[in-house]
PDB file of N, CA and C in Angstrom:
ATOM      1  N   UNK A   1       8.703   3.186   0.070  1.00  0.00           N
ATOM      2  CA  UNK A   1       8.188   4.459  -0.388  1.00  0.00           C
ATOM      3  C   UNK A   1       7.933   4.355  -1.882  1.00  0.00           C
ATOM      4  N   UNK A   2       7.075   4.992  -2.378  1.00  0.00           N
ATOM      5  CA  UNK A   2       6.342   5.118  -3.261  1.00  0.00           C
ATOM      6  C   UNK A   2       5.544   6.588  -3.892  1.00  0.00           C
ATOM      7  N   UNK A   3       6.579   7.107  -5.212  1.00  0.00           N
ATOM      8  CA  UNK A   3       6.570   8.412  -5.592  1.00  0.00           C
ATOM      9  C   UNK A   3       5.441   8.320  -6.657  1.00  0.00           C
ATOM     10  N   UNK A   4       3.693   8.563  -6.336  1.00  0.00           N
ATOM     11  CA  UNK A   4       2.729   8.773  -7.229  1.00  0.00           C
ATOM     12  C   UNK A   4       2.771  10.029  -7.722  1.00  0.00           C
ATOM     13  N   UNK A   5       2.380   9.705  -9.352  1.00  0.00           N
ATOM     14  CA  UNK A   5       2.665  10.973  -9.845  1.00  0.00           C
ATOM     15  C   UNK A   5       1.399  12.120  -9.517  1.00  0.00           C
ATOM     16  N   UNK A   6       0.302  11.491  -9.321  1.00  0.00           N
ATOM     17  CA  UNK A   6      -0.648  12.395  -8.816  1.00  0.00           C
ATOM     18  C   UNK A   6      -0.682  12.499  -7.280  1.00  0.00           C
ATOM     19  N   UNK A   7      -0.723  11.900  -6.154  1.00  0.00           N
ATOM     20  CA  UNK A   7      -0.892  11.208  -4.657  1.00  0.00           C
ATOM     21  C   UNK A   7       0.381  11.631  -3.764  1.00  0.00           C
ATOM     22  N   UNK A   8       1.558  12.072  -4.686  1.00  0.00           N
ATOM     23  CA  UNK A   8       3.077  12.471  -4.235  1.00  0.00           C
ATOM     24  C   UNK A   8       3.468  10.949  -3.726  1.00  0.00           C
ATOM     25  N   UNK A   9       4.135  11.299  -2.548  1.00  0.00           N
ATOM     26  CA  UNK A   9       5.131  10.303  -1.889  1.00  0.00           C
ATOM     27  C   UNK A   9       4.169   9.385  -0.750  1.00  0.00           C
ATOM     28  N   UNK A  10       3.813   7.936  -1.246  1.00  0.00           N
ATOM     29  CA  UNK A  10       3.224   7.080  -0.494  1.00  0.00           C
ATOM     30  C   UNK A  10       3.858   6.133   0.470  1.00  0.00           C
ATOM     31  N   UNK A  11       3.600   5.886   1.768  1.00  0.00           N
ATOM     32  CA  UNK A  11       4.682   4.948   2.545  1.00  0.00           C
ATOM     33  C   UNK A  11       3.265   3.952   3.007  1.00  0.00           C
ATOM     34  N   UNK A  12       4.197   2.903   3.087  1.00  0.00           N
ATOM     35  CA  UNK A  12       3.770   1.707   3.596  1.00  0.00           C
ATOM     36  C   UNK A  12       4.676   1.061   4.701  1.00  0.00           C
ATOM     37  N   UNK A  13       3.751  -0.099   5.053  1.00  0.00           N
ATOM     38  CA  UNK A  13       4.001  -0.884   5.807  1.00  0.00           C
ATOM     39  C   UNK A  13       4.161  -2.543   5.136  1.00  0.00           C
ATOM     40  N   UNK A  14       4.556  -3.404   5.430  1.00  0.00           N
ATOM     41  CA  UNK A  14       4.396  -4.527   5.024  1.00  0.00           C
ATOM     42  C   UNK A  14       4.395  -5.929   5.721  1.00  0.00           C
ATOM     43  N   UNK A  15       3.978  -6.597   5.446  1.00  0.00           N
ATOM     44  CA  UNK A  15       3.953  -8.110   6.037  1.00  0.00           C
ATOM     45  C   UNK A  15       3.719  -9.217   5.774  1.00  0.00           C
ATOM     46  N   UNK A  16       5.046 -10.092   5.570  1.00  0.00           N
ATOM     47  CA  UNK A  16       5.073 -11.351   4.612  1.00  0.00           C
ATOM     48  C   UNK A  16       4.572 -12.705   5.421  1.00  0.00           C
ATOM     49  N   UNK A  17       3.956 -13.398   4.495  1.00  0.00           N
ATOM     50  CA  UNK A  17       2.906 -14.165   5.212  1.00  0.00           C
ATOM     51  C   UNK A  17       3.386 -15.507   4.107  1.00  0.00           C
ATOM     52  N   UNK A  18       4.044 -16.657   4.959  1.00  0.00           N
ATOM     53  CA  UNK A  18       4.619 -18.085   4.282  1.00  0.00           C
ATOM     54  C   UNK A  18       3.155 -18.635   3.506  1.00  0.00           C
ATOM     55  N   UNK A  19       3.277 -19.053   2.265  1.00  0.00           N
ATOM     56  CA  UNK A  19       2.183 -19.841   1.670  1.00  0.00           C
ATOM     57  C   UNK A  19       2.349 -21.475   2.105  1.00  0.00           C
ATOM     58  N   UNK A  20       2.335 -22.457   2.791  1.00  0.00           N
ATOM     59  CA  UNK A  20       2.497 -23.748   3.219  1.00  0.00           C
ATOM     60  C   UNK A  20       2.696 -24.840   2.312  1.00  0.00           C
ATOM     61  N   UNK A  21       1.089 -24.446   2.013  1.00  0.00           N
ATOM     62  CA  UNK A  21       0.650 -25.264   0.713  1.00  0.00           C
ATOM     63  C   UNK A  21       1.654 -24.656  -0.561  1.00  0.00           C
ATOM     64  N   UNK A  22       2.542 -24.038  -0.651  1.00  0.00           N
ATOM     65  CA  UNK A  22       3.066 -23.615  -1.912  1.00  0.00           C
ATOM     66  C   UNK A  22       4.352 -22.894  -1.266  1.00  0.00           C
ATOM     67  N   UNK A  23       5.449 -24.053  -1.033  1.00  0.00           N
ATOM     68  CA  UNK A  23       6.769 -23.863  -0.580  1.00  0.00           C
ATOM     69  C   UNK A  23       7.481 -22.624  -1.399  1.00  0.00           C
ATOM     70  N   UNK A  24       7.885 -21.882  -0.855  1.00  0.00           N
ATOM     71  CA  UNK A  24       9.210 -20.846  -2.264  1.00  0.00           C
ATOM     72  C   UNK A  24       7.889 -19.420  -2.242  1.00  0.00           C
ATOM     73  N   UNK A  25       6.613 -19.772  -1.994  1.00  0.00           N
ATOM     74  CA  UNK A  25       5.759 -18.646  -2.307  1.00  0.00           C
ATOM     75  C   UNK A  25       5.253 -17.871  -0.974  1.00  0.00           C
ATOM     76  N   UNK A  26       5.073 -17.123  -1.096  1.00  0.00           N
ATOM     77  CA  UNK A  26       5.077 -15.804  -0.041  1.00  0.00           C
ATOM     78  C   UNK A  26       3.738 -14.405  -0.302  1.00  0.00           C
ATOM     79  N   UNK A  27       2.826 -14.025   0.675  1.00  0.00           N
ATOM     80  CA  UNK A  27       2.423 -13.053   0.105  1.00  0.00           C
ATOM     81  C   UNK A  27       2.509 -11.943   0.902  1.00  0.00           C
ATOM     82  N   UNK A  28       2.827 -10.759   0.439  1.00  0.00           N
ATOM     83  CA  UNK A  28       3.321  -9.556   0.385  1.00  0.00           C
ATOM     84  C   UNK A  28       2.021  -8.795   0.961  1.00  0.00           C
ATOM     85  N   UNK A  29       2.040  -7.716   2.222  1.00  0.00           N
ATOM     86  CA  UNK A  29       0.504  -7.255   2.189  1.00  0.00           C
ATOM     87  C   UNK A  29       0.883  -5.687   2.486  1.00  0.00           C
ATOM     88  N   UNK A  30       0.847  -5.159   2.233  1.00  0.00           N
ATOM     89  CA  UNK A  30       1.035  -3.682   2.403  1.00  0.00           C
ATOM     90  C   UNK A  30       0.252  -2.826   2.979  1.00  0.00           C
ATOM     91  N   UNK A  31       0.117  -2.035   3.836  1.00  0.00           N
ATOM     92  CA  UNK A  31      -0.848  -1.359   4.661  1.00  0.00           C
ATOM     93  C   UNK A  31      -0.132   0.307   4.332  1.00  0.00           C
ATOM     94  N   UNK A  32      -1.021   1.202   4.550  1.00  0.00           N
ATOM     95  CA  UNK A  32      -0.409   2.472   5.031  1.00  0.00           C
ATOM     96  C   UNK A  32       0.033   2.392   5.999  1.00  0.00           C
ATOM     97  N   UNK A  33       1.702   3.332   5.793  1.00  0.00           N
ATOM     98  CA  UNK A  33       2.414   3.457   7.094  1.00  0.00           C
ATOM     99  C   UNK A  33       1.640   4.644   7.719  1.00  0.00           C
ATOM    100  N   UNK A  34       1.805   3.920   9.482  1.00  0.00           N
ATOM    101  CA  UNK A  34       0.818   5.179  10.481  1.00  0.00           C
ATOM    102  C   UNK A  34       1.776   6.633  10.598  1.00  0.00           C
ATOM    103  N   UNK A  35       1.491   7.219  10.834  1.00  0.00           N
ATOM    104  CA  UNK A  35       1.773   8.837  11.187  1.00  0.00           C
ATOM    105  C   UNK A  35       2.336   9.270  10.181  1.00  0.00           C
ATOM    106  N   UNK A  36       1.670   8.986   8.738  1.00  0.00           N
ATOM    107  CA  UNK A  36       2.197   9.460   7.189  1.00  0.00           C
ATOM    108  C   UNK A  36       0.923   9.890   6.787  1.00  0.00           C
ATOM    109  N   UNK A  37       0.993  10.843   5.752  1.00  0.00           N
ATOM    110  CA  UNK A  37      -0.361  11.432   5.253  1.00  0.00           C
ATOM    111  C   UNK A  37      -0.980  10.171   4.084  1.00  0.00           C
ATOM    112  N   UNK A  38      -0.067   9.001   4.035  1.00  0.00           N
ATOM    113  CA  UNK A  38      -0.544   7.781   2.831  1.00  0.00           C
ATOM    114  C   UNK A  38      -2.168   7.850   2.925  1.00  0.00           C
ATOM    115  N   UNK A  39      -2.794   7.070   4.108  1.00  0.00           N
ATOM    116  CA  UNK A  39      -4.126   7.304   3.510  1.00  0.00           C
ATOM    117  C   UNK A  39      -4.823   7.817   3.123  1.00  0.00           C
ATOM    118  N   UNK A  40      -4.436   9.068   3.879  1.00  0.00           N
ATOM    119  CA  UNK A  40      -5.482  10.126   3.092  1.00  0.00           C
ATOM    120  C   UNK A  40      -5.540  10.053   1.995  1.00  0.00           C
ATOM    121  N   UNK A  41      -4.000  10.125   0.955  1.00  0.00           N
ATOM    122  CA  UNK A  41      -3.254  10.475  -0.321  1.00  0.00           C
ATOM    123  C   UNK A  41      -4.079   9.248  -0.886  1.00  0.00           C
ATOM    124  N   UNK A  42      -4.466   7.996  -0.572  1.00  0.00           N
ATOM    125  CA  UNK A  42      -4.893   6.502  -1.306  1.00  0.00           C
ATOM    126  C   UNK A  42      -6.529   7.334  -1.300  1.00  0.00           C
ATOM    127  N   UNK A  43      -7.086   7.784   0.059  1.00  0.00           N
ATOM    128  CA  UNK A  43      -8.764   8.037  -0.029  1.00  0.00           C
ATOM    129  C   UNK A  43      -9.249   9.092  -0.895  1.00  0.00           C
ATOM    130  N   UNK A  44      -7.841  10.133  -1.558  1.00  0.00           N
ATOM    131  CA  UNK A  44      -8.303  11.154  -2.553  1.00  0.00           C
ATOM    132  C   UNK A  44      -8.316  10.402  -3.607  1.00  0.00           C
ATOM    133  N   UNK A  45      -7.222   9.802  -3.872  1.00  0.00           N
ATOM    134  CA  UNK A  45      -6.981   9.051  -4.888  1.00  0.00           C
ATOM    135  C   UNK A  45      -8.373   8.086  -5.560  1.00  0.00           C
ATOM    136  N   UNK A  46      -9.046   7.716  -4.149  1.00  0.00           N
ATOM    137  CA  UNK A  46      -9.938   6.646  -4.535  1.00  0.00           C
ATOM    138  C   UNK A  46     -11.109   7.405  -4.678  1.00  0.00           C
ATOM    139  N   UNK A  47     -11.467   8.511  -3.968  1.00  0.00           N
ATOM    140  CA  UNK A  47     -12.396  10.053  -4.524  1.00  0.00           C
ATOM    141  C   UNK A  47     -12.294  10.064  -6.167  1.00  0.00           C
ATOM    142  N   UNK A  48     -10.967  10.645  -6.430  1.00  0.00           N
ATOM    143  CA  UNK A  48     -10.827  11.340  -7.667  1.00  0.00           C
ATOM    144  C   UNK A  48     -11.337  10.236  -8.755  1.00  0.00           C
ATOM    145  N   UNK A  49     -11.042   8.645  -8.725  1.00  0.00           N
ATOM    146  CA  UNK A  49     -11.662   7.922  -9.698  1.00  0.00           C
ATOM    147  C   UNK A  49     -12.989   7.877 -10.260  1.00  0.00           C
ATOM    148  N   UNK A  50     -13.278   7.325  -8.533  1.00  0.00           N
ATOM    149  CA  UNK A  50     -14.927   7.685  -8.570  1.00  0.00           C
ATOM    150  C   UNK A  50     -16.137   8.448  -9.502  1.00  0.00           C
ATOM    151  N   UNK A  51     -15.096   9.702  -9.309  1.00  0.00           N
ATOM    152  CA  UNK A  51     -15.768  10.897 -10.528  1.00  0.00           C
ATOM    153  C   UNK A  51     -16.281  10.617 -11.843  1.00  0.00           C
TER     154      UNK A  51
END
């Protein structure tokens, strides 16, 4: 969870994915968590820049 000061309270999802070629390294992928208002809160967010 994730408290935006404009967007309020954002939840995610995540999923770590081994790098092979680069032992010890890892990448991190974050999605909106489902049945949370997050995307919407990311698609105003990405509205309001726009402007």
């Amino acid at each position: 969870m994730l408290l935006h000061p404009e967007a309020g309270e954002l939840v995610f999802d995540y999923t770590t994915l081994l790098l092979p070629d680069l032992p010890g390294h890892r990448l991190l992928l974050h999605t909106p968590a489902a049945d949370t208002p997050t995307q919407l809160r990311l698609d105003s967010l990405l509205g309001a820049a726009a402007r």
